[in-house]
C-alpha atoms as a PDB file:
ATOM      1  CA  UNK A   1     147.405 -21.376 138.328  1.00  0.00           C
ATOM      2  CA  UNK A   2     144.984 -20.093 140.799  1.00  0.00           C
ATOM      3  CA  UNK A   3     143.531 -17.520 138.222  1.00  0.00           C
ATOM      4  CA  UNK A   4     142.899 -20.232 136.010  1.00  0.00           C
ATOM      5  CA  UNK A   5     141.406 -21.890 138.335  1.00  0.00           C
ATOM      6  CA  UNK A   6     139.109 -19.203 139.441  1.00  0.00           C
ATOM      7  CA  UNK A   7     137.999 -18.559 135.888  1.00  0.00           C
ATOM      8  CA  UNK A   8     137.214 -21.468 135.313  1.00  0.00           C
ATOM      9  CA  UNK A   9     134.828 -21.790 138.444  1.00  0.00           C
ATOM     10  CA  UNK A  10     133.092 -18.630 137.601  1.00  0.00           C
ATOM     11  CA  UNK A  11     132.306 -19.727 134.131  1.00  0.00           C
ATOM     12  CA  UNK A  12     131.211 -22.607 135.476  1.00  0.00           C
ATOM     13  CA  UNK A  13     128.772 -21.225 138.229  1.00  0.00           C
ATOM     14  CA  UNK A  14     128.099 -18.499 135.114  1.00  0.00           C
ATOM     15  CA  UNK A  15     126.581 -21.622 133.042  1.00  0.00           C
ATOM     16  CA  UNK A  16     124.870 -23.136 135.747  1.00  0.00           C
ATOM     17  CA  UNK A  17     123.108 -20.343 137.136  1.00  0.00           C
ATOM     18  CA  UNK A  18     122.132 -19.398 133.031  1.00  0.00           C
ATOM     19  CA  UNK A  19     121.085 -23.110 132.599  1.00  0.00           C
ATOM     20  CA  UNK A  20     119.112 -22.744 136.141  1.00  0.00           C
ATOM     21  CA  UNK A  21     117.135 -19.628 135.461  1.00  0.00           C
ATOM     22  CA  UNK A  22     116.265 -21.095 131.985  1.00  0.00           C
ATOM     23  CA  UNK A  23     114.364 -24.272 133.747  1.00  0.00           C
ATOM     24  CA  UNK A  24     113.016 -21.934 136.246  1.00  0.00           C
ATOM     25  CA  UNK A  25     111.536 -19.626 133.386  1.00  0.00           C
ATOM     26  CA  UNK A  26     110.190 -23.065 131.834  1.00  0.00           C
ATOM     27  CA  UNK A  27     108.600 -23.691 135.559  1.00  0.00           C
ATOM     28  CA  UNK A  28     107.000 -20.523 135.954  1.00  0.00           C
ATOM     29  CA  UNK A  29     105.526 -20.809 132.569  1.00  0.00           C
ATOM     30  CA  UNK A  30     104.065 -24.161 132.719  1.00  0.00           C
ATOM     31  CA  UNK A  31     102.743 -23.196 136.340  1.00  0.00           C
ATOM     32  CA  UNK A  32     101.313 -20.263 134.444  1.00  0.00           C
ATOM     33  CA  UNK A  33      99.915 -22.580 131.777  1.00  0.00           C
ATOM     34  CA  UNK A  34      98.522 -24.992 134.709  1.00  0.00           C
ATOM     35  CA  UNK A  35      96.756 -22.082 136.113  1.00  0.00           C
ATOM     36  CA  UNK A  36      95.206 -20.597 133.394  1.00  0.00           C
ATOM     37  CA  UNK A  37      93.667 -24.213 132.604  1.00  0.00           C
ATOM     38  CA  UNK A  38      91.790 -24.412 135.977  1.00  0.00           C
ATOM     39  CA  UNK A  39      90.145 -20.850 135.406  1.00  0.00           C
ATOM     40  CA  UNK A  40      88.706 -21.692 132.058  1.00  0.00           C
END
């Protein structure tokens, strides 16, 4: 049962940290975007 239970965790933290870096990525870029605006 604990097994299980740990698996399941990891995937869990797995999929959050994926989904987490994704929005960060989509941050950075927008940021990125942002800047790039207030040079032109």
């Amino acid at each position: 049962m604990r097994k299980i239970c740990h698996t399941a965790y990891c995937g869990y933290i797995i999929t959050i940290h994926r989904h987490s870096s994704t929005l960060i990525l989509a941050f950075m870029e927008q940021i990125l975007l942002d800047i790039d605006e207030h040079l032109l």
